[in-house]
Protein backbone atom coordinates (compact mmCIF):
# COMPACT_ATOMS: atom_id res chain seq x y z
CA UNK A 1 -30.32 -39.66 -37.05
CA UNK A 2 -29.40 -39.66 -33.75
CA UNK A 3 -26.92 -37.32 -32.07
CA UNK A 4 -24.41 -38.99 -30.16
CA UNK A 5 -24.03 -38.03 -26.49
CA UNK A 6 -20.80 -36.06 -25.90
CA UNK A 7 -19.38 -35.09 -22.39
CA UNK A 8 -16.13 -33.48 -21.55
CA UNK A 9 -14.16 -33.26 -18.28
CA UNK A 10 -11.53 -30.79 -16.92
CA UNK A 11 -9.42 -32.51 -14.11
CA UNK A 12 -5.82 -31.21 -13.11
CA UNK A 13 -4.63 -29.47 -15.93
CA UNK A 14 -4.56 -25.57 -17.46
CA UNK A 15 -8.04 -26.08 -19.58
CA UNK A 16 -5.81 -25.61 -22.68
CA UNK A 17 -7.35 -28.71 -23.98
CA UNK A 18 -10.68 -27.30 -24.27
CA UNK A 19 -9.60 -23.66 -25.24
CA UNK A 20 -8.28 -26.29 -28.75
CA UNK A 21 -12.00 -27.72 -28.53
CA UNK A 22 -13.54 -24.29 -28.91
CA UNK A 23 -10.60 -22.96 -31.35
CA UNK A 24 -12.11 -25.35 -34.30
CA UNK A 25 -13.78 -22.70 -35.80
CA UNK A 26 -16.57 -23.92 -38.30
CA UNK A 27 -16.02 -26.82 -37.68
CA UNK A 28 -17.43 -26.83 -34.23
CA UNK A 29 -20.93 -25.97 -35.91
CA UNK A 30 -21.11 -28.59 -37.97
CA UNK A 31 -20.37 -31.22 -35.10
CA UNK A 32 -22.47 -29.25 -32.47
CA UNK A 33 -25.07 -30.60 -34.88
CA UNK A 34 -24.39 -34.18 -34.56
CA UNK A 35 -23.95 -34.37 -30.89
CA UNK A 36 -25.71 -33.64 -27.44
CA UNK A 37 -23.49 -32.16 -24.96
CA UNK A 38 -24.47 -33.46 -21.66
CA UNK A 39 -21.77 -32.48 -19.36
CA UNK A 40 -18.60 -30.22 -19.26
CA UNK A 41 -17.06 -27.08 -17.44
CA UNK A 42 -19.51 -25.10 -19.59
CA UNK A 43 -22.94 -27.29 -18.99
CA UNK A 44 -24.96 -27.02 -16.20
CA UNK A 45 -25.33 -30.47 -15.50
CA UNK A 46 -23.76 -30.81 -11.52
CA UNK A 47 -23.80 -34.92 -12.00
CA UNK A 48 -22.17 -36.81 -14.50
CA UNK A 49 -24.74 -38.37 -16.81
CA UNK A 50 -25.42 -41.98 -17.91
CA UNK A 51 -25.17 -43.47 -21.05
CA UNK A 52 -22.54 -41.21 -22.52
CA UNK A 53 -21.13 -41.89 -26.05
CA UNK A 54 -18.07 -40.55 -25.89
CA UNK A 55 -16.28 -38.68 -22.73
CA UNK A 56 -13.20 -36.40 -23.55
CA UNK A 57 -11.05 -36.39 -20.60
CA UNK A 58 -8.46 -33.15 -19.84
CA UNK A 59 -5.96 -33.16 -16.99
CA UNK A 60 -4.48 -35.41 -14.57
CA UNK A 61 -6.40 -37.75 -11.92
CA UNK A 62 -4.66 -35.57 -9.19
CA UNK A 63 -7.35 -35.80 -5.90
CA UNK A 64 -9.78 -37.89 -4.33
CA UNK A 65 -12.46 -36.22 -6.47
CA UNK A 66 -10.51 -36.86 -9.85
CA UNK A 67 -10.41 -40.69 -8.94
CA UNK A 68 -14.04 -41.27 -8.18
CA UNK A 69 -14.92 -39.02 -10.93
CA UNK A 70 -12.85 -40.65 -13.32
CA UNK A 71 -14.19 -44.59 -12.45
CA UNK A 72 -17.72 -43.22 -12.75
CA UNK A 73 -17.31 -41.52 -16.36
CA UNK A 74 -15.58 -45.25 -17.13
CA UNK A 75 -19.07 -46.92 -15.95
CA UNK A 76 -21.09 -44.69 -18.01
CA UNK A 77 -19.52 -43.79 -21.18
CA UNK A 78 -18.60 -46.30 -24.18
CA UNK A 79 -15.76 -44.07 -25.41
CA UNK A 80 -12.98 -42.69 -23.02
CA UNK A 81 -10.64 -39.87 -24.80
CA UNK A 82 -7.56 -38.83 -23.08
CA UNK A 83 -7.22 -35.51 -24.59
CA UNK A 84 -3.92 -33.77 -23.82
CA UNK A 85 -0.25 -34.68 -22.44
CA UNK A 86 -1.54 -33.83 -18.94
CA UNK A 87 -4.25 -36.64 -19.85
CA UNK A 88 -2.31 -38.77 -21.48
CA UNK A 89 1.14 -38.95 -19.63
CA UNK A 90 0.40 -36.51 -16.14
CA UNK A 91 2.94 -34.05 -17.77
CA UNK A 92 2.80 -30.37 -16.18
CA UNK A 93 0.50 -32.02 -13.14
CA UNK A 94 2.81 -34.86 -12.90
CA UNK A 95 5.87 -32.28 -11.96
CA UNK A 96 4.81 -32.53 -8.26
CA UNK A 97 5.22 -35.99 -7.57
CA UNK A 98 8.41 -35.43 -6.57
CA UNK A 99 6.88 -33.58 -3.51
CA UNK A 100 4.49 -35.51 -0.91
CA UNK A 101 1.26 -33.94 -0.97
CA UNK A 102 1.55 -32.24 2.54
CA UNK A 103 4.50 -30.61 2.03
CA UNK A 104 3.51 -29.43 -1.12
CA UNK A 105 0.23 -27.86 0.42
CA UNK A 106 2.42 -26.37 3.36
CA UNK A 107 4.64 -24.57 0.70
CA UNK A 108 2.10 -22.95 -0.98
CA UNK A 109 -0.86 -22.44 1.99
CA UNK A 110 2.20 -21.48 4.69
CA UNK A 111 5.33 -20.72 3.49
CA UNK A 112 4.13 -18.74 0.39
CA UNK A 113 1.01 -16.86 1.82
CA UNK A 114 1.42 -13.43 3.01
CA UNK A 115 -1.95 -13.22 4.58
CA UNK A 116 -4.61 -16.15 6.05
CA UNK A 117 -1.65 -18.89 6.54
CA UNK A 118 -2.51 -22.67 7.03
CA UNK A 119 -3.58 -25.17 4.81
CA UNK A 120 -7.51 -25.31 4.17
CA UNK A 121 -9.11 -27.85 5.70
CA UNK A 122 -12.80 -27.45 3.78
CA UNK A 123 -13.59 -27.36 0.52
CA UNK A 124 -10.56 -28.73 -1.10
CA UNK A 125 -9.89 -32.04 -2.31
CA UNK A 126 -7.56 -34.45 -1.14
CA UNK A 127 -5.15 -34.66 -3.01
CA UNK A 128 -3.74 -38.22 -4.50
CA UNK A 129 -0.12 -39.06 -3.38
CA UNK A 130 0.92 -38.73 -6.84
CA UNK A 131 -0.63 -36.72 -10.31
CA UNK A 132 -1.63 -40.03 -12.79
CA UNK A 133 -2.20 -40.23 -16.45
CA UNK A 134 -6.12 -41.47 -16.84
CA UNK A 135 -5.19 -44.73 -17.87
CA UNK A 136 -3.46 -46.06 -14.82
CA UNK A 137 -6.92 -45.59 -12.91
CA UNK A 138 -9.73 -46.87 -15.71
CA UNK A 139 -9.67 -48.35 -19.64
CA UNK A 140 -9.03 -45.41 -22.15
CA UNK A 141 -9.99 -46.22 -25.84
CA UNK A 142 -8.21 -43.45 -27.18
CA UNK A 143 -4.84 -41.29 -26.70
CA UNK A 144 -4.92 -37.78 -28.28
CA UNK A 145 -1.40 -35.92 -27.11
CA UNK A 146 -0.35 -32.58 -27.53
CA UNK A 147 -0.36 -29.86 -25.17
CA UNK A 148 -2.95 -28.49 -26.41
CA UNK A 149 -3.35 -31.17 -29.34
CA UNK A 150 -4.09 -28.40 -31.91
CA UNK A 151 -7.94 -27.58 -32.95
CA UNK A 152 -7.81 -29.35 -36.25
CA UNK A 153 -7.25 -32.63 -34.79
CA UNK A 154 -9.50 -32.43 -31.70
CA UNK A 155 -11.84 -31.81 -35.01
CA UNK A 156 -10.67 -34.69 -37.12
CA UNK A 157 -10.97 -36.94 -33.51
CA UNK A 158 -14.73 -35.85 -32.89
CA UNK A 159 -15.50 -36.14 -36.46
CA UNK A 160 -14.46 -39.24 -36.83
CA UNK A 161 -16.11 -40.36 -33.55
CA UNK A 162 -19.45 -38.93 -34.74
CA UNK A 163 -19.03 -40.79 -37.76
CA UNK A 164 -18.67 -43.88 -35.85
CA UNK A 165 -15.01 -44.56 -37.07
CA UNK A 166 -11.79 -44.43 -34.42
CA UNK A 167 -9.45 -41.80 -35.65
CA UNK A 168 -5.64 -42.98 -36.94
CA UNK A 169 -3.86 -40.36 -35.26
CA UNK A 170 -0.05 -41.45 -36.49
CA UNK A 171 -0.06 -37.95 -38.83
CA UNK A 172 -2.24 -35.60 -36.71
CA UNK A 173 -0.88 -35.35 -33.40
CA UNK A 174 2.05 -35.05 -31.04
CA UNK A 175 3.64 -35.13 -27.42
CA UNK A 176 4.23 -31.35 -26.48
């Protein structure tokens, strides 16, 4: 049988989402039998690979690096998961787009540093003008809320995917 190519993805957001993923207890061995993981925060991979089954997306499309990322896991995966309010509706990311992006910068680099004041000019990405649930940039095929949606239905989602069926989530998961 063959496993079915599994990637996930950790944009803006706490990583709650995938603390849930690991939190399935037994589960997780019986589906880490099914599947090849082939890119996440724990995988060594540093590009994102091609012909991906299913992507699992966590966080807001908050920068410049979010966006393109996001568009190219849409190219090369034929399953897009939004896993997580911050995925699914921007939530806690979300709170700042009340605040354009260089004032928000200059509050925390400037006003709220002690030491080594300014705004870094390297090695951080620009940030979008506003925090964006995944769908509003690319095509998601499915919506699991919940902040974190709890282990046993990240487990009943990726079971179900493995399976080759898309999960009814009406009884197994909810916003917050």
């Amino acid at each position: 049988m063959k496993k079915v190519r599994l990637a996930t993805v950790w944009l803006d957001g706490c990583s709650g989402c995938h603390m849930s993923l690991l939190d399935m207890d037994e589960t997780i061995l019986a589906i880490a039998k099914r599947v090849d993981v082939v890119y996440g925060p724990l995988v060594d991979a540093q590009e994102f690979p091609k012909l991906v089954d299913v992507t699992i997306i966590e966080g807001a499309v908050s920068s410049q690096d979010d966006l393109e990322k996001v568009r190219t896991i849409r190219q090369r995966s034929k399953l897009v998961v939004a896993l997580g309010d911050c995925a699914v509706t921007a939530n806690v990311p979300g709170m700042r787009n009340q605040i354009p992006p260089r004032k928000l910068l200059e509050r925390i680099y400037v006003e709220g540093a002690d030491q080594c004041r300014g705004v870094p000019a390297e090695g951080v990405p620009a940030l979008l003008r506003q925090a964006v649930p995944v769908q509003e940039v690319v095509k998601v095929d499915l919506h699991v809320p919940g902040c974190p949606p709890p282990a046993q239905a990240i487990a009943y989602v990726l079971t179900e995917l493995v399976e080759g069926r898309i999960p009814d989530l009406k009884s197994k998961v909810k916003f917050g």
